[in-house]
Protein backbone atom coordinates (compact mmCIF):
# COMPACT_ATOMS: atom_id res chain seq x y z
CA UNK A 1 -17.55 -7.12 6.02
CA UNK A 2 -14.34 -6.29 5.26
CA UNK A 3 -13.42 -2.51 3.56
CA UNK A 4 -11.83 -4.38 0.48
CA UNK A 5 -15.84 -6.69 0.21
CA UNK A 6 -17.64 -3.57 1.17
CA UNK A 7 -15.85 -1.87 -1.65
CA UNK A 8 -16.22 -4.14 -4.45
CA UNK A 9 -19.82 -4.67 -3.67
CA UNK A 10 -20.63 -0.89 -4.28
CA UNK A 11 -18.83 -0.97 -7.11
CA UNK A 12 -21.22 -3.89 -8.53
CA UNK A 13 -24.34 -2.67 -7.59
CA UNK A 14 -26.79 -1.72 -10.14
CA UNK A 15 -26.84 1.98 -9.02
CA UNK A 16 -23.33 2.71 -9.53
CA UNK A 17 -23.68 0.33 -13.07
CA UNK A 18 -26.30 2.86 -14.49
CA UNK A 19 -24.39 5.94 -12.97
CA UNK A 20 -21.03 4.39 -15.00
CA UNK A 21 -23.18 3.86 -18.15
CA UNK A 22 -24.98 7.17 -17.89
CA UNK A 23 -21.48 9.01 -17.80
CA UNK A 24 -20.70 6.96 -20.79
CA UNK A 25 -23.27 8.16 -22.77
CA UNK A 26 -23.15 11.22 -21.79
CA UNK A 27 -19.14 11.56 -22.44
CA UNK A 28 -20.10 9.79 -26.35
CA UNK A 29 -22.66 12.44 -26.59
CA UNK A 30 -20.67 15.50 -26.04
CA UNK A 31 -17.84 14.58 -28.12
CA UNK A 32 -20.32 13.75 -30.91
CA UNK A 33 -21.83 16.46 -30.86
CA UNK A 34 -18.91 18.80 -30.57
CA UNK A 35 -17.78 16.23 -33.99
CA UNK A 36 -20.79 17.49 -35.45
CA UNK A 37 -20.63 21.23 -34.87
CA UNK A 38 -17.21 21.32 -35.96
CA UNK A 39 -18.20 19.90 -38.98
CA UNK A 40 -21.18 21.96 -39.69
CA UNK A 41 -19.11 25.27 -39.02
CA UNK A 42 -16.43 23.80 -41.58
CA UNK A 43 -19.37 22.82 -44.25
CA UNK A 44 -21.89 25.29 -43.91
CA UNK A 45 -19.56 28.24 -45.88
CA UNK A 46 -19.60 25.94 -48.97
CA UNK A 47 -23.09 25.01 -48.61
CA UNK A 48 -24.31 28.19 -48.65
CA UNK A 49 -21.91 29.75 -51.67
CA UNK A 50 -23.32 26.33 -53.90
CA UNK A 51 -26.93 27.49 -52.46
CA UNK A 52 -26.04 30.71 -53.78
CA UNK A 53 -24.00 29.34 -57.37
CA UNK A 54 -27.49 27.39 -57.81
CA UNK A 55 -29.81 30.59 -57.51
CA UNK A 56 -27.76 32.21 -59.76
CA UNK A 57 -28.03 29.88 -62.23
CA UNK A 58 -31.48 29.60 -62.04
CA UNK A 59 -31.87 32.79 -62.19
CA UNK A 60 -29.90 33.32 -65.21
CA UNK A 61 -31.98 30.29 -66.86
CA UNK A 62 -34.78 32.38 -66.76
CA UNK A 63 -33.42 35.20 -69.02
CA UNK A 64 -31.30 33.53 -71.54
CA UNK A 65 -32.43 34.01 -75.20
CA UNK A 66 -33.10 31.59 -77.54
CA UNK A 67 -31.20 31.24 -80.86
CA UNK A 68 -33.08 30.26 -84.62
CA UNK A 69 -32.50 26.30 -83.41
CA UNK A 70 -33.19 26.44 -79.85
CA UNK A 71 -30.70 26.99 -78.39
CA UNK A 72 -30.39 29.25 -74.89
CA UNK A 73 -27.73 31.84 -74.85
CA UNK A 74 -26.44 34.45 -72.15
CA UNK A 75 -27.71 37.77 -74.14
CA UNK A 76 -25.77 40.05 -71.66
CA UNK A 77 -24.25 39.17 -68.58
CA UNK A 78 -26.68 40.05 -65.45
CA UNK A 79 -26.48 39.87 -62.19
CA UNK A 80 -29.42 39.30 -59.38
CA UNK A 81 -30.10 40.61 -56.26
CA UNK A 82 -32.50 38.98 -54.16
CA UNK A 83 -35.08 41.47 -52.50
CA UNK A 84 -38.10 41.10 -49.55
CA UNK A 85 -41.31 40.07 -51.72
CA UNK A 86 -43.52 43.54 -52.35
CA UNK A 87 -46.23 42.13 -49.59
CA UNK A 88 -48.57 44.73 -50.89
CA UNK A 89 -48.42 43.84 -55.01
CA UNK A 90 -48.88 40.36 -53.37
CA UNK A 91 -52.45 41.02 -51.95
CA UNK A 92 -53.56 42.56 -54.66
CA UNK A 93 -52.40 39.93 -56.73
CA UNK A 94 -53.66 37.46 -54.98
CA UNK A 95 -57.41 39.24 -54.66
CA UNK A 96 -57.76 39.91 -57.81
CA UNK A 97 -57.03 36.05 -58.76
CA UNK A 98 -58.41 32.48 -57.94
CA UNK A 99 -55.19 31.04 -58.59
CA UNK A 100 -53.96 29.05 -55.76
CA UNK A 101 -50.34 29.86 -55.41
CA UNK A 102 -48.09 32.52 -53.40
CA UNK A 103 -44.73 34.38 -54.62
CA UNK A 104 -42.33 33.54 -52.13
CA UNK A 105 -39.19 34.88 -53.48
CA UNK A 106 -38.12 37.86 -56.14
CA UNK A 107 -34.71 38.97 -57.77
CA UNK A 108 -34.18 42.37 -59.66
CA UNK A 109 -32.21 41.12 -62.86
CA UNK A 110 -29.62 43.99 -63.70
CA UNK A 111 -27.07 44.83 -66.21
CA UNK A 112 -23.51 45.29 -66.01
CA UNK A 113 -24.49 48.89 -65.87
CA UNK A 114 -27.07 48.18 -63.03
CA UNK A 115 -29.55 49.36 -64.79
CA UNK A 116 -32.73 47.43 -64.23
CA UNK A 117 -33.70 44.89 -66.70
CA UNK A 118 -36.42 42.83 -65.06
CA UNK A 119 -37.36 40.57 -62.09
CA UNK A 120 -36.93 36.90 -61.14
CA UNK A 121 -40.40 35.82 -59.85
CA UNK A 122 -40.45 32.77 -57.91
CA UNK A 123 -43.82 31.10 -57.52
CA UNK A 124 -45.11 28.21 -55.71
CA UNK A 125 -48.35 26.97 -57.15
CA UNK A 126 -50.41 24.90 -54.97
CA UNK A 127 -53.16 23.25 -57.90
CA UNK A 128 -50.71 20.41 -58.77
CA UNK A 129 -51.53 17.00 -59.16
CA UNK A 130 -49.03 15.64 -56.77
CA UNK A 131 -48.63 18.75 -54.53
CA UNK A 132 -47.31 22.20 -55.03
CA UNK A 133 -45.22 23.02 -57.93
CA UNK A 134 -42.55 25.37 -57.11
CA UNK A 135 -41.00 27.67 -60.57
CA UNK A 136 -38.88 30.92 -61.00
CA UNK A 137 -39.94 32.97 -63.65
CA UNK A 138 -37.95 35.72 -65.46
CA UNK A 139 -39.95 38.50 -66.85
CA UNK A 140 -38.38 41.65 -68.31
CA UNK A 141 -39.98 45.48 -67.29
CA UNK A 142 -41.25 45.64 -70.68
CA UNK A 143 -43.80 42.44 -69.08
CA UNK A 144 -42.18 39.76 -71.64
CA UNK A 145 -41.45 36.17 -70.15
CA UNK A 146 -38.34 35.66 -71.31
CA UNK A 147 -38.58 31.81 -69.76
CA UNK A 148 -39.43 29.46 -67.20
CA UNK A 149 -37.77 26.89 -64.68
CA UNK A 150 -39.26 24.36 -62.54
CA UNK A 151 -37.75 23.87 -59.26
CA UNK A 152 -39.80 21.67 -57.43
CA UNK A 153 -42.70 19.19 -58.85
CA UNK A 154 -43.94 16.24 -57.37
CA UNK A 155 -45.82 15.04 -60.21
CA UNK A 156 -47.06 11.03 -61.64
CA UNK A 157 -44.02 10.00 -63.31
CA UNK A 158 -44.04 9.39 -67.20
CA UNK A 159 -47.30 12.22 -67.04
CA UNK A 160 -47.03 15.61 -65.15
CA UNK A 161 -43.19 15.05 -64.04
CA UNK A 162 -42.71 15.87 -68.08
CA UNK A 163 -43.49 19.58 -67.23
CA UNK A 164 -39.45 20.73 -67.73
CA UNK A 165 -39.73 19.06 -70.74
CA UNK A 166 -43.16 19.68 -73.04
CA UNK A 167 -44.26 22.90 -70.90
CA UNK A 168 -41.06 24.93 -69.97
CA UNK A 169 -40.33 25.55 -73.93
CA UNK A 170 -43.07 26.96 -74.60
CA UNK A 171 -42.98 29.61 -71.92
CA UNK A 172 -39.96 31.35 -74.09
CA UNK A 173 -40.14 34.67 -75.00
CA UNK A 174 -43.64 35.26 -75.19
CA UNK A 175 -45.41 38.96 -74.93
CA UNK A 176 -49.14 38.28 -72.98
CA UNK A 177 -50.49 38.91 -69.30
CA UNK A 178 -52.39 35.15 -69.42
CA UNK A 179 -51.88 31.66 -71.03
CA UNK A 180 -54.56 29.03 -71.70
CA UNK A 181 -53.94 25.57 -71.75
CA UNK A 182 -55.30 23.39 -75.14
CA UNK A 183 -55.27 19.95 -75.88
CA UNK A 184 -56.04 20.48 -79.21
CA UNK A 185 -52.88 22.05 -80.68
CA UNK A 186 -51.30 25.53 -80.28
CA UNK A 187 -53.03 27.98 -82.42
CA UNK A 188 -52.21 31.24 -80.69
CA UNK A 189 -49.11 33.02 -78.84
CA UNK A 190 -51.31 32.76 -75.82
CA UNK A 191 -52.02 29.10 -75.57
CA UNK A 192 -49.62 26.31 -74.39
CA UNK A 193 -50.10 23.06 -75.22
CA UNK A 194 -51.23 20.53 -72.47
CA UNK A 195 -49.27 17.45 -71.35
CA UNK A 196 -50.95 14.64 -72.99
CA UNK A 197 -52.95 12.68 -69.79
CA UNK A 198 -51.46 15.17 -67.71
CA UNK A 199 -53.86 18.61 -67.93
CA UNK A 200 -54.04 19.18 -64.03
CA UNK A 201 -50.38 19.43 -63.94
CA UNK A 202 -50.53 21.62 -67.52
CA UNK A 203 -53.24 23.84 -65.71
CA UNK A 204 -51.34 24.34 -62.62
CA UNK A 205 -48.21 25.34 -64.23
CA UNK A 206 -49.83 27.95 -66.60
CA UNK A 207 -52.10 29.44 -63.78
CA UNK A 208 -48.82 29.92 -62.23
CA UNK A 209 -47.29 31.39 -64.37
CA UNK A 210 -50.32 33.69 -64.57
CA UNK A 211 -50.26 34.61 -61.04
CA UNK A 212 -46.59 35.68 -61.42
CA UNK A 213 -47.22 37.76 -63.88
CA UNK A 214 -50.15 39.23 -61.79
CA UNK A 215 -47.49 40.20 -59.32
CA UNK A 216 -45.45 41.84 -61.72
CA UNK A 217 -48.20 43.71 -62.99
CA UNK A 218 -49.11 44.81 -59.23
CA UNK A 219 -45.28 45.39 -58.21
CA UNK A 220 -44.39 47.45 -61.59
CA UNK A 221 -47.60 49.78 -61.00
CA UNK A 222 -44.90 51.04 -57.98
CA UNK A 223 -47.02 49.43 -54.70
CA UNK A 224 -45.25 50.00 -51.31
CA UNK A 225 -45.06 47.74 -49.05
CA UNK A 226 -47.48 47.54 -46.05
């Protein structure tokens, strides 16, 4: 066999095929993923500052006040700082409870003279119909719960997934240390109306917002960390 046969037969044997396709790949792989890194370097800045712009917000939801018609105004301009969860007030909260649900973040809400003004509680409830029901809470050192938002709910639609609108209201500016749910009409500053067909989810929200306000309780009694 000739150099020129010999030649062209190595080149179209199935060894040197899969070697030529393997380089391929791997050539297409390494530019993609050096595509994709650059990309996540130039994205991930502005991901995390609209991470941060969305905290912020929902933080601030939590303390607005609420005008003669409903409305929800800044009071004061505040700013939060997010700080390591108070593991201790956290145990205690949680043994003294038989709520199912964990505080997995918590802001100190301050003043433009940094005074403290309150905390941003954010609890995940696990009692939900559909799953765990994730809210922050604002509550002010005086203990009032100046509001309520629901991040995360996974809920039957048309039934519990009406939580941010028939529940959240009513958490507004109230003065107590633990809500009740009713189904038969609000008599009491303590008692929040249920979501008609839709108590679990009612019950899991309250009791959450119970267990938050546990933690305050523990945290604001001035328990150190473990």
């Amino acid at each position: 066999m000739s150099k020129a046969a010999a030649k062209k037969a190595k080149e179209q044997s199935p060894i040197s095929g899969i070697i030529k396709d393997t380089l391929i790949i791997f050539a297409i792989t390494l530019v993609a993923g050096g595509v994709l890194g650059f990309v996540y370097e130039l994205t991930k800045k502005p991901i995390e500052e609209q991470k941060l712009a969305k905290q912020a917000e929902a933080c601030a939801e939590v303390f607005r006040a609420q005008d003669e018609n409903g409305n929800l105004y800044d009071a004061e301009p505040l700013h939060f700082e997010l700080i390591n969860v108070n593991q201790t007030a956290l145990k205690n909260a949680t043994e003294n409870s038989d709520i199912k649900a964990e505080v997995n973040e918590v802001y100190e809400a301050r003043d433009m003279d940094n005074e403290l003004i309150g905390y941003v509680i954010s609890v995940i409830t696990k009692e939900g119909y559909g799953g765990d029901i994730r809210m922050y809470m604002g509550v002010t050192m005086s203990g009032r719960l100046m509001g309520i938002s629901i991040l995360e709910i996974h809920e039957t639609p048309g039934l519990g997934m009406r939580a941010s609108e028939v529940l959240v209201p009513q958490f507004r500016d109230l003065k107590g240390t633990e809500f009740t749910v009713t189904k038969n009409g609000k008599v009491a500053e303590n008692e929040i109306d249920a979501i008609t067909s839709a108590t679990i989810t009612s019950k899991a929200v309250t009791r959450g917002v119970n267990f938050g306000l546990k933690y305050f309780d523990e945290l604001t009694k001035g328990g150190a960390d473990e």
